[in-house]
Structures are given as C-alpha cells and as structure tokens.
N, C-alpha and C. Protein backbone atom coordinates (compact mmCIF):
# COMPACT_ATOMS: atom_id res chain seq x y z
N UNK A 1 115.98 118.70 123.49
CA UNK A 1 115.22 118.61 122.26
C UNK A 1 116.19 118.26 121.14
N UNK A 2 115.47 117.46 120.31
CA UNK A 2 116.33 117.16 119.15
C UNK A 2 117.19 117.59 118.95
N UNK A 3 117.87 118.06 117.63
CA UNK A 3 117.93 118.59 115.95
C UNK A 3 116.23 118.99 115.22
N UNK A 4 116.18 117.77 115.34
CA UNK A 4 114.95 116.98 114.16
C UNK A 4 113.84 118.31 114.74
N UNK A 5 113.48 117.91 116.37
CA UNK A 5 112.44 117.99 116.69
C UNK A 5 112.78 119.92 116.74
N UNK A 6 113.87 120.54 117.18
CA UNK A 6 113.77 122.13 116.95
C UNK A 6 113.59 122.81 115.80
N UNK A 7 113.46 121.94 114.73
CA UNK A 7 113.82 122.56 113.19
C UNK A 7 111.87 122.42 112.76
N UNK A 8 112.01 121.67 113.23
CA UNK A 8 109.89 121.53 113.11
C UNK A 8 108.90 122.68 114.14
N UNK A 9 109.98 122.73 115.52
CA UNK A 9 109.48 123.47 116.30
C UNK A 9 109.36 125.11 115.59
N UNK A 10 110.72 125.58 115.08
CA UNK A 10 110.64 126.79 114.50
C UNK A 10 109.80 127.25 113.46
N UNK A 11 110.01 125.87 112.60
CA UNK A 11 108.72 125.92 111.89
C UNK A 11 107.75 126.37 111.81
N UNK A 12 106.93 125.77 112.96
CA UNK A 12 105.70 126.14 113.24
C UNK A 12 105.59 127.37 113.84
N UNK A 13 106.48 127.79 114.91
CA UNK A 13 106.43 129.39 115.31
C UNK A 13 106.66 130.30 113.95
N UNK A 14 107.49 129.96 113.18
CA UNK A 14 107.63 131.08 111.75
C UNK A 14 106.07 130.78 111.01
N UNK A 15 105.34 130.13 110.82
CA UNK A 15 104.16 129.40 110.20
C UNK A 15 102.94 130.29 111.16
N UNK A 16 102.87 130.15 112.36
CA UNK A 16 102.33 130.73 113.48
C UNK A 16 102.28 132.30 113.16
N UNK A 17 103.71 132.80 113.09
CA UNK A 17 103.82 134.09 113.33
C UNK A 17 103.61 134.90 111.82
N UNK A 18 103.86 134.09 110.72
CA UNK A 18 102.87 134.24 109.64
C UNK A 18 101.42 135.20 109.48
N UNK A 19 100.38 134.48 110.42
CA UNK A 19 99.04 134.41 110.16
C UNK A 19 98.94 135.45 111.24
N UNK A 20 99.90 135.85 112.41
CA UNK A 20 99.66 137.19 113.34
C UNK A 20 99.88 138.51 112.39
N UNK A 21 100.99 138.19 111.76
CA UNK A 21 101.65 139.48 110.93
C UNK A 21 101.90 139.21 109.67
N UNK A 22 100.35 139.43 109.19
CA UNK A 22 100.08 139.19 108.04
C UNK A 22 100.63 140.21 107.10
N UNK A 23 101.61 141.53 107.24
CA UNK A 23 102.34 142.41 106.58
C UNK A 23 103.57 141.81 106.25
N UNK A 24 104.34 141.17 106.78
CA UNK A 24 105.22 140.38 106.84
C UNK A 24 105.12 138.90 106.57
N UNK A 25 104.17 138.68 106.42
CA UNK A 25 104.03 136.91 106.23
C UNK A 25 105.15 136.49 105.22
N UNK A 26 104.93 136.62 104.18
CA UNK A 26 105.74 136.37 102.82
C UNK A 26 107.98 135.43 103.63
N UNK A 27 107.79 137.19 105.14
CA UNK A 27 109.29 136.58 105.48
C UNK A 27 109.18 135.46 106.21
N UNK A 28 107.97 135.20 107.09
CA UNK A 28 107.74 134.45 108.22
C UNK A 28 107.60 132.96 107.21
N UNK A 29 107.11 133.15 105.76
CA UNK A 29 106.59 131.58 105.37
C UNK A 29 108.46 131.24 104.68
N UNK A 30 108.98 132.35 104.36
CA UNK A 30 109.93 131.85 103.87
C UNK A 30 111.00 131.54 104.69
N UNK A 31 111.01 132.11 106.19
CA UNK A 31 111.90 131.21 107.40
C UNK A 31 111.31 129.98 107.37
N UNK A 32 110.02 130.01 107.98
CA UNK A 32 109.34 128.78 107.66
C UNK A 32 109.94 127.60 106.68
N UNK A 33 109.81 127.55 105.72
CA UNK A 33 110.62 126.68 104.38
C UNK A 33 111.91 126.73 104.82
N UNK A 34 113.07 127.54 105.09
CA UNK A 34 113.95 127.24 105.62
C UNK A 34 114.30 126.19 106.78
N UNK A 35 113.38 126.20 107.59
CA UNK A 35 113.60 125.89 108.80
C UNK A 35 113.00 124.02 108.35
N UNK A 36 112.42 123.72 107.63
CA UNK A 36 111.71 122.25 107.03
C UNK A 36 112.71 121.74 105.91
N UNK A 37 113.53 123.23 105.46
CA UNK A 37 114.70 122.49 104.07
C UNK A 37 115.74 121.75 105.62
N UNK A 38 116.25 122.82 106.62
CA UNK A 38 116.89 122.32 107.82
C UNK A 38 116.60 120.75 108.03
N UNK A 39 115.44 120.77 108.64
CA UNK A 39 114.67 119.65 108.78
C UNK A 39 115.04 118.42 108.29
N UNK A 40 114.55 118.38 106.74
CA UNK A 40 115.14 117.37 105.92
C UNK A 40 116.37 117.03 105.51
N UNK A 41 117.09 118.22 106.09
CA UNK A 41 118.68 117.79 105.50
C UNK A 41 119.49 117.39 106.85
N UNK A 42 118.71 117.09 107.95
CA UNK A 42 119.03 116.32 109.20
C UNK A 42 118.49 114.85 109.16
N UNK A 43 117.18 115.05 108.28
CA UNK A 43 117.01 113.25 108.63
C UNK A 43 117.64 112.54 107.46
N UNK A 44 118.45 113.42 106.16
CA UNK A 44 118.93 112.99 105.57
C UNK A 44 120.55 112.12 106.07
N UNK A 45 120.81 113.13 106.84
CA UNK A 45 122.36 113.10 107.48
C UNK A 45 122.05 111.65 108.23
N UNK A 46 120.83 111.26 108.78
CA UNK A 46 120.72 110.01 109.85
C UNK A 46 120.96 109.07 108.87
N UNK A 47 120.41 109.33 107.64
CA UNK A 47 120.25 107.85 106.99
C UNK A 47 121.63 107.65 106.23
N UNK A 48 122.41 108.72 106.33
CA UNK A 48 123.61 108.59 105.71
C UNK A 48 124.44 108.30 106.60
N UNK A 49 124.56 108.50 107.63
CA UNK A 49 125.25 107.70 109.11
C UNK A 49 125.20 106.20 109.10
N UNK A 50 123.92 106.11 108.83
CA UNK A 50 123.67 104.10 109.01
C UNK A 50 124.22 103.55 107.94
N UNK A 51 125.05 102.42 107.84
CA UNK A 51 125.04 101.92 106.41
C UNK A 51 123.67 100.83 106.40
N UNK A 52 123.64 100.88 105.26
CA UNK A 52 122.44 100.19 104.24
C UNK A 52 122.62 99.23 104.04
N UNK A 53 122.07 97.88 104.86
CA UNK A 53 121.97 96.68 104.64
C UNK A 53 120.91 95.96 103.86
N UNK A 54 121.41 95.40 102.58
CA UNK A 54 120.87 95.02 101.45
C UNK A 54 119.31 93.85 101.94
N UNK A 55 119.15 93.22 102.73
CA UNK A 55 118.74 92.62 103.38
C UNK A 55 118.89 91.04 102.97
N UNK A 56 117.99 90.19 103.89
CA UNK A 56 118.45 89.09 103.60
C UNK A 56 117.51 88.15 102.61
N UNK A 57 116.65 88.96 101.36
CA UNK A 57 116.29 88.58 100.07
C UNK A 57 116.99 89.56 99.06
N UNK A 58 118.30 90.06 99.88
CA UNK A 58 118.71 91.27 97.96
C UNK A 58 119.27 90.17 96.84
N UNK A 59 119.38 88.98 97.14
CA UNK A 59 120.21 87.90 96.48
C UNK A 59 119.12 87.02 95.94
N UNK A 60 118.08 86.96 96.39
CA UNK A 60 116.87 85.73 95.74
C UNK A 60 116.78 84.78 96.88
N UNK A 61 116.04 83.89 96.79
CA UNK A 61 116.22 82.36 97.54
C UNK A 61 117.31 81.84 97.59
N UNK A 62 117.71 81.79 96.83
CA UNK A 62 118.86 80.75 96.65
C UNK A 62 120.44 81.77 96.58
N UNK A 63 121.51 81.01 97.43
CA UNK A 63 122.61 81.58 97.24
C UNK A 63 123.49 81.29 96.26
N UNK A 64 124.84 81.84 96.24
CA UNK A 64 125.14 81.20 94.29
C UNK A 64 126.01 79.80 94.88
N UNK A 65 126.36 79.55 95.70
CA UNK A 65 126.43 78.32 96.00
C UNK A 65 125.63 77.20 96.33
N UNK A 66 124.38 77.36 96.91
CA UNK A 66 123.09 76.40 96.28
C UNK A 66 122.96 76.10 95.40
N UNK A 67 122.94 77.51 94.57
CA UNK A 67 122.45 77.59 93.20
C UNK A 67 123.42 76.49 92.08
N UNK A 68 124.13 76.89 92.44
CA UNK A 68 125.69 76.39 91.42
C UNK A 68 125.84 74.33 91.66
N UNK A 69 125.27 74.37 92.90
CA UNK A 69 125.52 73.09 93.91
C UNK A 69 124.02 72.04 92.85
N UNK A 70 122.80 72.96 93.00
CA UNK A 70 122.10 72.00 92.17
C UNK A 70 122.44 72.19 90.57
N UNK A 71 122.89 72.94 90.34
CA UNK A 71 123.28 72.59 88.38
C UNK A 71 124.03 71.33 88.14
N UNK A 72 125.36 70.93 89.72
CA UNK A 72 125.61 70.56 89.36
C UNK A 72 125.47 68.75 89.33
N UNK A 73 124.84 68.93 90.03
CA UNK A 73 123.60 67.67 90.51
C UNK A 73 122.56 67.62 89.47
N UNK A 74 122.08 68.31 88.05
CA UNK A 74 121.15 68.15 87.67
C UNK A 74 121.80 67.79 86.59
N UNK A 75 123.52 68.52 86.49
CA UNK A 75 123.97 67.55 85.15
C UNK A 75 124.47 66.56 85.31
N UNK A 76 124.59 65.82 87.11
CA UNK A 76 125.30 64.22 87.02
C UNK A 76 124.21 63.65 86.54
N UNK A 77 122.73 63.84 86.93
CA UNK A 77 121.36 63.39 86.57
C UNK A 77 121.62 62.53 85.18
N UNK A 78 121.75 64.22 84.58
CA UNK A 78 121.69 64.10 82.95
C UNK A 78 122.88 62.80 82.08
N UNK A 79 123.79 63.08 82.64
CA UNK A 79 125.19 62.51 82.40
C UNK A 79 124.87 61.30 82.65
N UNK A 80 124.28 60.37 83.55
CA UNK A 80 124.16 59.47 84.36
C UNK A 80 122.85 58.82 82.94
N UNK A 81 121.92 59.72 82.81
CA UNK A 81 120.60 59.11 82.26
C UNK A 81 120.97 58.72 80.53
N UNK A 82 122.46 59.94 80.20
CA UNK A 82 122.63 59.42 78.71
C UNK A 82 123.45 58.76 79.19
N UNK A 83 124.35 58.31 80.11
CA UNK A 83 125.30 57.04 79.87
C UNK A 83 124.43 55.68 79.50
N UNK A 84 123.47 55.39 80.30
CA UNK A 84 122.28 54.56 80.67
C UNK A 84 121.52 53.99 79.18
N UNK A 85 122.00 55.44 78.76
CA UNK A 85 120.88 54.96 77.67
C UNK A 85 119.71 55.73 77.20
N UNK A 86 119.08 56.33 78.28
CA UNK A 86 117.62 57.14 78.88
C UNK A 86 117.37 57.93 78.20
C-alpha cells in the first residue's frame, strides 16, 4: 500500500471510529485531520520531486528567434520600399 493510499486509509478508520464512539469523537475527528494534513503533505512531496516543465506554449507561438528573424525581414521590406521611393 502506498504512502498516499495508508494516510486516506487511516483516515477513514479515525472518521469511522468517530461515529462508534461518539464520547470521544472530537479525538477520533482530530486524528482524522491529521492523518489528511499527512496526506497532503505526501502528494505535495510528489510534485516537488518532478521538476516543472514550462511546456511547449510558456513562450507564445513564436520563438525569439523567429520572432527577431521576421522584424528583420519586415525592416529590409521597409528599407527596400523607401529606397524605391514607395
């Protein structure tokens, strides 16, 4: 069994054992919450293991060398149309 999946399992037995011993509930809900803070601070740890790949739109369409490549094609255009005359 997991991490992930024993920390949910206890859970539910502290959650469970709650609603049997209802004199005690108050400790059973607050293992409970413990056992789900557990929980989340394991699937936190996964995502902090992986690194985080920006993907392949974190940059736009265009890369800055496209980008840079038609400016500079749009000012031979220009350059070209006032030599001309245009």
């Amino acid at each position: 069994m997991s991490e992930l999946a024993g920390c949910r399992h206890m859970e539910g037995l502290c959650r469970q054992r709650a609603i049997l011993d209802r004199a005690h509930s108050w400790k059973w809900l607050g293992e409970a919450e413990r056992w789900k803070d557990l929980a989340h601070l394991d699937i936190g740890d996964r995502f902090r293991e992986k690194p985080i790949h920006p993907g392949p739109m974190a940059m736009g369409p265009n890369t800055i060398e496209g980008d840079s490549h038609r400016q500079k094609h749009e000012s031979m255009q220009r350059l070209q149309s006032v030599m001309r005359g245009g």
